[in-house]
Protein backbone atom coordinates (compact mmCIF):
# COMPACT_ATOMS: atom_id res chain seq x y z
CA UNK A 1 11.39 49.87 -32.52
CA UNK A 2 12.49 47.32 -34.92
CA UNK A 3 14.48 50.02 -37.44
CA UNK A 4 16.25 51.70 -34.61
CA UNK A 5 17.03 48.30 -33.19
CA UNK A 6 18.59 47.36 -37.07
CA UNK A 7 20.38 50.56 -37.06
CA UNK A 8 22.20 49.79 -33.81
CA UNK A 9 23.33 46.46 -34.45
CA UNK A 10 26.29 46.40 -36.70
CA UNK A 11 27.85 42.87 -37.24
CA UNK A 12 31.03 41.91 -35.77
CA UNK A 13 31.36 45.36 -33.97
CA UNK A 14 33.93 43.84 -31.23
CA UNK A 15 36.02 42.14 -33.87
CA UNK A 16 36.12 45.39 -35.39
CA UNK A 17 37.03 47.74 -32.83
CA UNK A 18 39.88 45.24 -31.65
CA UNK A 19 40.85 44.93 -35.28
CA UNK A 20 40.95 49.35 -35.01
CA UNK A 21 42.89 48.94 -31.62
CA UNK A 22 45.61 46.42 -33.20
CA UNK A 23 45.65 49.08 -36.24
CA UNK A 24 46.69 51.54 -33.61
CA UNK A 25 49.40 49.38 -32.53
CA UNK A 26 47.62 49.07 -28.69
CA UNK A 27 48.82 46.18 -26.45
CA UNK A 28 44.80 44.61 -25.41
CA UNK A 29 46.73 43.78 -21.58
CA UNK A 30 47.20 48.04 -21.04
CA UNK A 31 43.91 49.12 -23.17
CA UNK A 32 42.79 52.38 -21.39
CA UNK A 33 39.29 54.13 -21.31
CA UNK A 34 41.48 56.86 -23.24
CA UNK A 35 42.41 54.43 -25.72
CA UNK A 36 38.51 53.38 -26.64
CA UNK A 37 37.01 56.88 -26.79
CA UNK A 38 37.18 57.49 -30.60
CA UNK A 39 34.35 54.82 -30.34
CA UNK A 40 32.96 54.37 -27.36
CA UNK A 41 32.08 57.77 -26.33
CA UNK A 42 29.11 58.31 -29.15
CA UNK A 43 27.70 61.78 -28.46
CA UNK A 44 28.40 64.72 -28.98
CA UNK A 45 31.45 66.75 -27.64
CA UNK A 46 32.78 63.09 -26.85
CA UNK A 47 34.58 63.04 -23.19
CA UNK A 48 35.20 66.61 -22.30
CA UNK A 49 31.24 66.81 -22.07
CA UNK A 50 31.08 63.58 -20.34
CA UNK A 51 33.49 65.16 -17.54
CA UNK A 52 31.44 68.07 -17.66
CA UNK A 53 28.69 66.02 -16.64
CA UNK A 54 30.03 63.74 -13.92
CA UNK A 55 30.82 67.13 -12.17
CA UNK A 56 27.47 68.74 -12.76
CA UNK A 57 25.82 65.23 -11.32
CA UNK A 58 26.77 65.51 -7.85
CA UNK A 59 27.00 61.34 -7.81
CA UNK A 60 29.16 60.08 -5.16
CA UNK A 61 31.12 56.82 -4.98
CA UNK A 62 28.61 55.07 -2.39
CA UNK A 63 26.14 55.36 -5.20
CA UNK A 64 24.82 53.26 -7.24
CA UNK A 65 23.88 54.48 -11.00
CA UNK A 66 21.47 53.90 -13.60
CA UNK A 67 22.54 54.51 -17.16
CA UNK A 68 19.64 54.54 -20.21
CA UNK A 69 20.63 54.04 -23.56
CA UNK A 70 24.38 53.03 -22.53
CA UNK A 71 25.77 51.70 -25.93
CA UNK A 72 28.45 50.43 -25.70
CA UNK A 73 29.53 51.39 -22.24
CA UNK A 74 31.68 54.04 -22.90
CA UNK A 75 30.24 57.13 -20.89
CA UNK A 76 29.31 54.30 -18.65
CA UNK A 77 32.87 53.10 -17.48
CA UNK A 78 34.16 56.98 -17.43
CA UNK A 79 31.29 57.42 -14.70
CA UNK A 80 32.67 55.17 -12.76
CA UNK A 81 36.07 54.97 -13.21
CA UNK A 82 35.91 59.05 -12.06
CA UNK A 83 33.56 59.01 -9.47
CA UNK A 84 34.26 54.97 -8.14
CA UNK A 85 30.43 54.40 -8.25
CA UNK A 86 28.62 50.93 -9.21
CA UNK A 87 27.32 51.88 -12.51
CA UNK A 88 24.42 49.36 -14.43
CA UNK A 89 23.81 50.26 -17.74
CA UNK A 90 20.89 49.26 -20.38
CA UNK A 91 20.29 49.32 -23.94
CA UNK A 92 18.01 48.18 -26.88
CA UNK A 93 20.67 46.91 -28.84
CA UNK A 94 21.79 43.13 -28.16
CA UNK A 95 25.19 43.72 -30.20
CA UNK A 96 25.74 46.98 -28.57
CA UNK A 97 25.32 45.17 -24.61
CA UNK A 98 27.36 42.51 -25.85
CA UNK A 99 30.59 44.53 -26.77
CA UNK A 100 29.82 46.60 -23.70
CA UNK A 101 30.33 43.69 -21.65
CA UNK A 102 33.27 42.34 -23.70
CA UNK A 103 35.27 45.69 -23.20
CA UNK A 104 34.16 46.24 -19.71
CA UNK A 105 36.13 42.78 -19.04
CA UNK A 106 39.42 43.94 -21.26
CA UNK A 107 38.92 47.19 -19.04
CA UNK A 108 38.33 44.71 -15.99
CA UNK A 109 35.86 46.86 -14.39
CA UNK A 110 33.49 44.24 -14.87
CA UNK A 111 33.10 44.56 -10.58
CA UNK A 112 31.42 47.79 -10.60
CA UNK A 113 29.99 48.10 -14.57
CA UNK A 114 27.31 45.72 -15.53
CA UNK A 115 25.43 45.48 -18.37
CA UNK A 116 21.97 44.42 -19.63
CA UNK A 117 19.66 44.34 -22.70
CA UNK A 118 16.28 46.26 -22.03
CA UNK A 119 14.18 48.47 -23.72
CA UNK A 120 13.98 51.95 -21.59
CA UNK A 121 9.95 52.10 -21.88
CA UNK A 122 10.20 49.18 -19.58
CA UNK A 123 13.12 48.94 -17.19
CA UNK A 124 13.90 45.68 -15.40
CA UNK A 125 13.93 46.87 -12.50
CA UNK A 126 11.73 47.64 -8.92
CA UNK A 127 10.45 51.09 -7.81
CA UNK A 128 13.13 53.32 -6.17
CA UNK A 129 16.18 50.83 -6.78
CA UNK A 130 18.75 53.64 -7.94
CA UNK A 131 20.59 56.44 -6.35
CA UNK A 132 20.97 58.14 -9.82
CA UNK A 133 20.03 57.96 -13.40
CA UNK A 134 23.06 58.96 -16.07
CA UNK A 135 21.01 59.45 -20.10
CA UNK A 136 22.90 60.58 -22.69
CA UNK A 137 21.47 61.53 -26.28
CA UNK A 138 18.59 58.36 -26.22
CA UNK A 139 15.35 60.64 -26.19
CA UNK A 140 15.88 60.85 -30.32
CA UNK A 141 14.79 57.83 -30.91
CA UNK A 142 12.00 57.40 -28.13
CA UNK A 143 8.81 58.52 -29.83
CA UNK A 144 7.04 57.71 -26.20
CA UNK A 145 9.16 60.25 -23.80
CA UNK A 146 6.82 60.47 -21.07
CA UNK A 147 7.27 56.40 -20.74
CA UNK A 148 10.56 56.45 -20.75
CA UNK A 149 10.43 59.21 -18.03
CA UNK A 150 7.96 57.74 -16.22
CA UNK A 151 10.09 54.68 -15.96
CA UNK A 152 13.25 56.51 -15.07
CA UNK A 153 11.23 58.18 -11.99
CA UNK A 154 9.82 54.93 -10.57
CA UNK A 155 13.15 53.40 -10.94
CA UNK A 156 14.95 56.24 -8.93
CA UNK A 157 14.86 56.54 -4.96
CA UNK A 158 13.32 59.63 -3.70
CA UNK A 159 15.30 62.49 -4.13
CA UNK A 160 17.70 61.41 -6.45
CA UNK A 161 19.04 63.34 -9.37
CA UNK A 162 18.16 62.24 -12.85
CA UNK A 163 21.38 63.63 -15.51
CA UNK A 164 19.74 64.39 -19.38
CA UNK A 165 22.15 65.14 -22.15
CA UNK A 166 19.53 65.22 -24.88
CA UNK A 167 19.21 66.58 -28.80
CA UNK A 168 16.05 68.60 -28.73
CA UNK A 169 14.43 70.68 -31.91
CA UNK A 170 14.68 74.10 -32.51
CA UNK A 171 13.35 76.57 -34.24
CA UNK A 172 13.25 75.40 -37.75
CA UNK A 173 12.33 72.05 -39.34
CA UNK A 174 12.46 69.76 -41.08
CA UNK A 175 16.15 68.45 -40.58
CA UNK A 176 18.73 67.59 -42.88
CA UNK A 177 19.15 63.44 -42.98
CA UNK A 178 20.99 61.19 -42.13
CA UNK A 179 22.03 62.05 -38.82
CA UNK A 180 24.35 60.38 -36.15
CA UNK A 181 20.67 58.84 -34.68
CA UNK A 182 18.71 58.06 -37.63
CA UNK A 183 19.22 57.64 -41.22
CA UNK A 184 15.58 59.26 -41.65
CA UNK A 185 12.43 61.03 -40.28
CA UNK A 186 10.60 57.31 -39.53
CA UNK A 187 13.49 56.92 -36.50
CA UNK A 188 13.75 60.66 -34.99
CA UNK A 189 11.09 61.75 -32.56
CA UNK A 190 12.99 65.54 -31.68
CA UNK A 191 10.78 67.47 -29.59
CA UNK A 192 11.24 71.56 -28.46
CA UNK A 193 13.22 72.45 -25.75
CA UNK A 194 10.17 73.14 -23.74
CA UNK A 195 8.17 70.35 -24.21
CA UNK A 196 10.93 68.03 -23.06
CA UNK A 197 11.15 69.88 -20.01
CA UNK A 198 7.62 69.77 -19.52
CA UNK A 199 7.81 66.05 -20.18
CA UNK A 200 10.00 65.71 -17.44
CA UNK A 201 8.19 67.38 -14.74
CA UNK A 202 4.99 65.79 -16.01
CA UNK A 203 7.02 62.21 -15.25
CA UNK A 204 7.66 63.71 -11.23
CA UNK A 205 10.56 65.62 -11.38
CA UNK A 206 11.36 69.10 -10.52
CA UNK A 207 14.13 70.52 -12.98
CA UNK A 208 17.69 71.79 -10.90
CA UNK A 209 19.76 72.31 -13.69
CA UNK A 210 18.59 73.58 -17.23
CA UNK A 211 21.72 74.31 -19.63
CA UNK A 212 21.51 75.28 -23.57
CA UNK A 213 24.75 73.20 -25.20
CA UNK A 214 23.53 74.38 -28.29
CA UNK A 215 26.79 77.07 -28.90
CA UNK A 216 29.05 74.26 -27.73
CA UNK A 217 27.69 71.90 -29.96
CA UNK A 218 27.92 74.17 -33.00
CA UNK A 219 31.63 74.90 -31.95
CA UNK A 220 32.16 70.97 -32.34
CA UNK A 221 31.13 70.46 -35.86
CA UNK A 222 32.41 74.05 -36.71
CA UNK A 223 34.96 72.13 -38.91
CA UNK A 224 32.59 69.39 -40.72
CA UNK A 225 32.45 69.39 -44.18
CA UNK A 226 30.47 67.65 -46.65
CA UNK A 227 32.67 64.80 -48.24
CA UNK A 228 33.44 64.04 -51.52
CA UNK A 229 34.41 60.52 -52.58
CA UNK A 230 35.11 57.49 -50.40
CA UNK A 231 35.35 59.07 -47.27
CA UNK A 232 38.82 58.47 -45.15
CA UNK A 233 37.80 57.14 -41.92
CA UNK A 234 40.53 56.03 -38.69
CA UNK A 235 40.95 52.96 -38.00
CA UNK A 236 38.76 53.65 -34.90
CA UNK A 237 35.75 56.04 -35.15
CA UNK A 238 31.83 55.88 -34.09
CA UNK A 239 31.15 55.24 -37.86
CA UNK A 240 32.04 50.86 -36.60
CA UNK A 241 28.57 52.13 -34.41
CA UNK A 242 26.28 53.58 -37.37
CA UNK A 243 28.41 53.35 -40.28
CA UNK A 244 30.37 54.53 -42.46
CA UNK A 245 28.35 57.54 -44.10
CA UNK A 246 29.65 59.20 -40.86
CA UNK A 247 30.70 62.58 -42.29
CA UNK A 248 27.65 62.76 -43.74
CA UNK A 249 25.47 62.66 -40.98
CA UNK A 250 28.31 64.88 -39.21
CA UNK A 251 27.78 67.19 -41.66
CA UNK A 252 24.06 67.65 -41.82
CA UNK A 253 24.43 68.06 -38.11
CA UNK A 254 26.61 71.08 -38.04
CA UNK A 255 23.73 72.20 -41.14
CA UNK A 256 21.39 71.37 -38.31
CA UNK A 257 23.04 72.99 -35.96
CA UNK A 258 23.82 76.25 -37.79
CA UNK A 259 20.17 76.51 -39.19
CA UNK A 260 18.25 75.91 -35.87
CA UNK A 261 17.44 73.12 -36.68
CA UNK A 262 18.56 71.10 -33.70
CA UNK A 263 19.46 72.11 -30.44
CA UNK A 264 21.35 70.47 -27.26
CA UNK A 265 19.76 70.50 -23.71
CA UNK A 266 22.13 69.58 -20.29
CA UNK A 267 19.43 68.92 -17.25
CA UNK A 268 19.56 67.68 -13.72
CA UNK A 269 15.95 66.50 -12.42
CA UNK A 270 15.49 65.14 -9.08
CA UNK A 271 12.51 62.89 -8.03
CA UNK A 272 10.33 64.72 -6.05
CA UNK A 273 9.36 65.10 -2.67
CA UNK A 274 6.09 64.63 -3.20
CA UNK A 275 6.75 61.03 -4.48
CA UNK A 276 7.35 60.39 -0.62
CA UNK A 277 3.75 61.77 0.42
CA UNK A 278 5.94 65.00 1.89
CA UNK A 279 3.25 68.08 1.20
């Protein structure tokens, strides 16, 4: 885990982003979750598919929510801020927990968002403690997906409803790199759409919702091009998260994309019955 770990652990990322934010001429006493999603909303289709999601979850504001590969809280805080949940989210990344933390507290949601750095093959935390599970574009990098899955079952109270927005591989290989997720082949682990799902109802869970994003996805980077020269980035932007060959890796996404190479996968899972000794 050690390159993925590099790879998502810029140096002074805070600094940075308030640097983007003063560069934007924001006032840091009225920053909005509005005003931080150019970087803090790292997959793809941004917000609108995060919405999407919140509604397709069914979570409720009594609830309290896991979230697996968080970053840097951005998804996170939306979650809650829409749906007035407790939200706990977890990452690999030390740098990436820290400036989730740091903007939670500018945000001051720090009552109901909480952060902590923890590797999803081994979550810190006893069987059947959550009322939902919230995972956004993480499996890429997980080479061992039935452990993660395994771990986001025990974690879950029976019944509960597991959320999976997750880049899956197609029908063609092998991809064009860099990518948003790895900068080579030694840190991507894409599997087929259908051996994902059958990794997650090998982990317990019975699949509700099974969506193909794929057209949507394509639709997003419709517009990326490959760039020439020193690229001309805003003074906020996900490349402060993986850097700044950006539009690059945007671009050999949409390549991805377009060549079925990649694919995107929406899911709702719920822990099964069975996990309650129901026959």
């Amino acid at each position: 885990m050690d390159p993925i770990h590099s790879y998502y652990s810029p140096n002074d990322l805070y600094e940075k982003i308030i640097e983007g934010l003063h560069k934007l001429g924001k006032d840091l006493s009225k920053i909005t979750l509005d005003d931080l999603q150019p970087v803090d909303e790292f997959h793809i289709r941004g917000d609108a598919a995060t919405k999407e999601l919140i509604e397709l979850s069914g979570f409720t504001s009594d609830m309290h929510i896991l979230d697996v590969g968080c970053g840097i809280g951005g998804s996170t805080r939306r979650l809650s801020q829409q749906v007035g949940c407790r939200v706990t989210g977890i990452d690999l990344s030390d740098e990436y927990i820290d400036v989730a933390r740091r903007l939670t507290r500018l945000l001051d949601m720090q009552d109901r968002v909480t952060f902590h750095a923890a590797s999803a093959l081994a979550l810190p935390f006893a069987e059947n403690s959550f009322d939902g599970v919230w995972s956004l574009q993480m499996n890429m990098n997980i080479e061992a997906k039935s452990a993660w899955l395994k771990e986001v079952h025990r974690v879950l109270k029976p019944d509960a409803r597991a959320v999976f927005y997750e880049v899956c591989a197609h029908k063609n290989a092998p991809l064009h790199f860099p990518v948003p997720w790895a900068q080579d082949d030694s840190m991507s682990f894409l599997v087929q759409p259908h051996a994902f799902r059958d990794a997650i109802t090998s982990a317990g869970f019975e699949i509700d919702v099974w969506n193909d994003k794929t057209d949507l996805a394509q639709k997003a980077f419709a517009n990326a091009k490959e760039p020439i020269g020193e690229p001309d980035l805003p003074a906020l932007g996900v490349y402060l998260l993986v850097g700044k060959d950006i539009q690059t890796k945007a671009f050999n996404l949409h390549r991805n994309l377009d060549e079925e190479r990649v694919s995107l996968i929406e899911s709702v899972a719920v822990k099964s019955q069975r996990c309650r000794g129901v026959p």
